[in-house]
N, C-alpha and C. Protein backbone atom coordinates (compact mmCIF):
# COMPACT_ATOMS: atom_id res chain seq x y z
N UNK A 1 0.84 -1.19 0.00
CA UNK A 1 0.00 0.00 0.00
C UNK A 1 0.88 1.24 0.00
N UNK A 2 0.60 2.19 -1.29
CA UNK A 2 1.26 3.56 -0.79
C UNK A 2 1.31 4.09 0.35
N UNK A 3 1.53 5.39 0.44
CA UNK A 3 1.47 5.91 1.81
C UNK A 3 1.46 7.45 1.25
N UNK A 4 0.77 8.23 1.66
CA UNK A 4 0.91 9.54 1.29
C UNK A 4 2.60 10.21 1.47
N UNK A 5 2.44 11.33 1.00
CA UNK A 5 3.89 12.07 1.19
C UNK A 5 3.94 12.61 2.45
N UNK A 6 2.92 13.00 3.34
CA UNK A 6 3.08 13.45 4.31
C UNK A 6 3.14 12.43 5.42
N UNK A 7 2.17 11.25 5.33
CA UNK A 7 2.79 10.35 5.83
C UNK A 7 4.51 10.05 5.99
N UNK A 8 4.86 9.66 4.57
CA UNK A 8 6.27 9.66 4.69
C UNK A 8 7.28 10.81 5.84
N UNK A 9 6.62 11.94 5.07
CA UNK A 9 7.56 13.18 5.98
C UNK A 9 7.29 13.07 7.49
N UNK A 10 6.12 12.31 8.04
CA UNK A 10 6.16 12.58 9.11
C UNK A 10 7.07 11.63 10.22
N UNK A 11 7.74 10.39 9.16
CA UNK A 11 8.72 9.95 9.32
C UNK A 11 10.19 10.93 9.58
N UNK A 12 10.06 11.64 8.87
CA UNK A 12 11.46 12.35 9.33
C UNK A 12 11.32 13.46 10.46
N UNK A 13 10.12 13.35 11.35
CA UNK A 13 10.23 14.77 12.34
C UNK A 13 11.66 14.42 13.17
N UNK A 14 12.39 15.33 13.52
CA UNK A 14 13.37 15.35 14.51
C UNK A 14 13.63 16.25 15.24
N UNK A 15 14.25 16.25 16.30
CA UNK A 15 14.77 17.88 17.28
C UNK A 15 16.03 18.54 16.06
N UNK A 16 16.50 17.54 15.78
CA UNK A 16 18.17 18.09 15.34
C UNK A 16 17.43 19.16 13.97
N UNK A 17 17.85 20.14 13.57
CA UNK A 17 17.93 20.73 12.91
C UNK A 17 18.18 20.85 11.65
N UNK A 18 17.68 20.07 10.32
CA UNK A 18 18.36 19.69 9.26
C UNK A 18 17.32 19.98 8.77
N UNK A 19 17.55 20.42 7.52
CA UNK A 19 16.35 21.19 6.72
C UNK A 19 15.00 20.09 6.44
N UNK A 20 15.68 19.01 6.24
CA UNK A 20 14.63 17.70 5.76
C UNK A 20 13.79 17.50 7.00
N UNK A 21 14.12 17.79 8.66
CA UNK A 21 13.66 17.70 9.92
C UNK A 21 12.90 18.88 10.07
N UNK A 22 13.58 19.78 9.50
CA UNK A 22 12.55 21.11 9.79
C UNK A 22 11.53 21.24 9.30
N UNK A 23 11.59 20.67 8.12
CA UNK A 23 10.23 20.77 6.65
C UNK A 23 8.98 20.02 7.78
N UNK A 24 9.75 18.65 8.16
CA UNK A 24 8.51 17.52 8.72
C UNK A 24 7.68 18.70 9.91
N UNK A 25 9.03 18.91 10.66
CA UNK A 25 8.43 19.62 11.87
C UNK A 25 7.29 20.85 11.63
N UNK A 26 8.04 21.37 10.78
CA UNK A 26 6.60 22.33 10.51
C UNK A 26 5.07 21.84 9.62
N UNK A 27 5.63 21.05 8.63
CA UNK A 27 4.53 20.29 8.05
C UNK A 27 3.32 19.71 8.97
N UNK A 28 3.74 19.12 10.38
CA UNK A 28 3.03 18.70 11.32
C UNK A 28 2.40 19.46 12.02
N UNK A 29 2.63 20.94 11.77
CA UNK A 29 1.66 21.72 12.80
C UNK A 29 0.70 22.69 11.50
N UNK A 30 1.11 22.17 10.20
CA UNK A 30 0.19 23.21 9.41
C UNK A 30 -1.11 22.14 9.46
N UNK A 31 -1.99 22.25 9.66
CA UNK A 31 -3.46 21.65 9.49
C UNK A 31 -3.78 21.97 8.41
N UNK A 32 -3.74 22.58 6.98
CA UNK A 32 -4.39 22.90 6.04
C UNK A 32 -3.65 22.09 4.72
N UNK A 33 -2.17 21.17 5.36
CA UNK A 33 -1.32 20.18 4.63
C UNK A 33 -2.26 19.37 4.15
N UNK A 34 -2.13 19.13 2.74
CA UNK A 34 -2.86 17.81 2.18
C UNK A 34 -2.52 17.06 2.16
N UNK A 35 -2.64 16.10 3.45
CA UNK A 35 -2.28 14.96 4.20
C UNK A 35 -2.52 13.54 2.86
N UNK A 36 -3.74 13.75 2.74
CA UNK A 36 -3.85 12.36 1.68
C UNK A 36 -3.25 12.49 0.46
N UNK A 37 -2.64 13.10 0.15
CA UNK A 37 -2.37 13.49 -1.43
C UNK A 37 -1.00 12.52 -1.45
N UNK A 38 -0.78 11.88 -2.91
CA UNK A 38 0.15 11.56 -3.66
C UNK A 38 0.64 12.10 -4.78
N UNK A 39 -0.34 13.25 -5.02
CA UNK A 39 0.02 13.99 -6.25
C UNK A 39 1.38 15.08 -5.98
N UNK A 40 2.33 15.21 -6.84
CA UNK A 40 3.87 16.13 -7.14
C UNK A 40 3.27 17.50 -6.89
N UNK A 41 1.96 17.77 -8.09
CA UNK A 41 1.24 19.08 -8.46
C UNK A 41 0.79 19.39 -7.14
N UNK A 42 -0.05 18.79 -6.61
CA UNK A 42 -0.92 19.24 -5.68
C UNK A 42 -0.07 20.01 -4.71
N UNK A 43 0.37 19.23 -3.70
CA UNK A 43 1.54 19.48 -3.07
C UNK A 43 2.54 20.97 -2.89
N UNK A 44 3.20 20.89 -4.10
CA UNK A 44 3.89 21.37 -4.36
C UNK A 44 3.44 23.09 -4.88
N UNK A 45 2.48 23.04 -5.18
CA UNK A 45 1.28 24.30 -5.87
C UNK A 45 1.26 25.11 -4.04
N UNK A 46 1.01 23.74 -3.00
CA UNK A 46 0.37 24.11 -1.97
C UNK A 46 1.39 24.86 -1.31
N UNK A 47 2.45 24.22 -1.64
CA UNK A 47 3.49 24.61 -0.63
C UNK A 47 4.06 26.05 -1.31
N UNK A 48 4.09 26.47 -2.70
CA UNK A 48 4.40 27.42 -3.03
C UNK A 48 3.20 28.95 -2.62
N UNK A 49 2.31 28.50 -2.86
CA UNK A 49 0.91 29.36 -2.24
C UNK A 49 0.74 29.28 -0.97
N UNK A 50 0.83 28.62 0.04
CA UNK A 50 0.32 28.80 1.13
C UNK A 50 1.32 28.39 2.30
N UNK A 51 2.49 27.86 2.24
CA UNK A 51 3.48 27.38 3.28
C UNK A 51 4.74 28.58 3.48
N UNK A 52 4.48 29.37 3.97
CA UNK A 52 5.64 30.30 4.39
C UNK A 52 7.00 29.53 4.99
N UNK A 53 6.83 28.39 6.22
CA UNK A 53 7.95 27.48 6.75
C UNK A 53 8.56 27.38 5.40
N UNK A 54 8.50 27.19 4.14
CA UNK A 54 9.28 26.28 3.70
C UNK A 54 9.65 27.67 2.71
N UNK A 55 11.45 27.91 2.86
CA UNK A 55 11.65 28.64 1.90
C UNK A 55 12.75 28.29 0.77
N UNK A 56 12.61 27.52 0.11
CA UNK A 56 13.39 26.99 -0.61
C UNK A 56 12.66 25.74 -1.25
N UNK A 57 12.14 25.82 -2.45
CA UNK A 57 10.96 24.60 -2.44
C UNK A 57 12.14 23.81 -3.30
N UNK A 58 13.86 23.17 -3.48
CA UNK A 58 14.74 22.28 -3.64
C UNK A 58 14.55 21.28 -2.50
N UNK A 59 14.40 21.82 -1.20
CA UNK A 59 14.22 20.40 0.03
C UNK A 59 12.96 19.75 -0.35
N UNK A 60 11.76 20.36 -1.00
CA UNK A 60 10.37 20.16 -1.37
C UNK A 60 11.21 18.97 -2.59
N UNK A 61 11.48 19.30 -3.44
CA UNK A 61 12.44 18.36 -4.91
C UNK A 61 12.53 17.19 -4.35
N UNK A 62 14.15 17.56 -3.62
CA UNK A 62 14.80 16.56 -2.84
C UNK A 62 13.76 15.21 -2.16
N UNK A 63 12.93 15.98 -1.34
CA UNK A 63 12.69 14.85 -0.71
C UNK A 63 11.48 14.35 -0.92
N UNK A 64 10.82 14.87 -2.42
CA UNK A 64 10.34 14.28 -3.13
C UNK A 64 10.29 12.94 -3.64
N UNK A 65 11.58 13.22 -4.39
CA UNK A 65 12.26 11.82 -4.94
C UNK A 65 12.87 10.87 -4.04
N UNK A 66 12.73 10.82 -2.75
CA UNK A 66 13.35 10.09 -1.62
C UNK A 66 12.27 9.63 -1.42
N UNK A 67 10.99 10.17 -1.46
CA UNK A 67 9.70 9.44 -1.07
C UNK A 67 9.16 8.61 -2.40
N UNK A 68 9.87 8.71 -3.22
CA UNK A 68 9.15 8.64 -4.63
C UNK A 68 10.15 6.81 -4.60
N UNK A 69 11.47 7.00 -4.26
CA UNK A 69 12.14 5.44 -4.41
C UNK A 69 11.98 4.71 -2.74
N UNK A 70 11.14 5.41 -2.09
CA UNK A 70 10.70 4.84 -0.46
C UNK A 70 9.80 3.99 -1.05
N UNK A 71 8.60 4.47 -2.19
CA UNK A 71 7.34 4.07 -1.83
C UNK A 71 7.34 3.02 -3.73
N UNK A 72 8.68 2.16 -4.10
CA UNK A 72 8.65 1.46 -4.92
C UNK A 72 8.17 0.70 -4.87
């Protein structure tokens, strides 16, 4: 069974400070995250319009494709 992307990310929350930890950490307190989604577009539209935490949408790329060969 897939698993959404945010599922995945919520695999990486951590204290330590690393951009891929920070993304999760804040991802987990936005409530308006589209938790069920598997879609690149969706996502990614969302995070450019409405996610201030995330400024650099390359960690958004990155750990895209980390979830993309997680969920083979």
């Amino acid at each position: 069974m897939r698993r959404s992307f945010y599922h995945y990310l919520m695999t990486l929350r951590a204290p330590k400070k690393t951009a891929e930890s920070q993304f999760a950490n804040d991802a987990s307190r936005d409530i308006q995250f589209p938790k069920q989604s598997e879609d690149y577009h969706e996502i990614s539209t969302y995070l450019e319009m409405n996610a201030d935490y995330l400024t650099n949408m390359h960690v958004f790329d990155e750990m895209w494709e980390k979830y993309l060969e997680n969920n083979k």
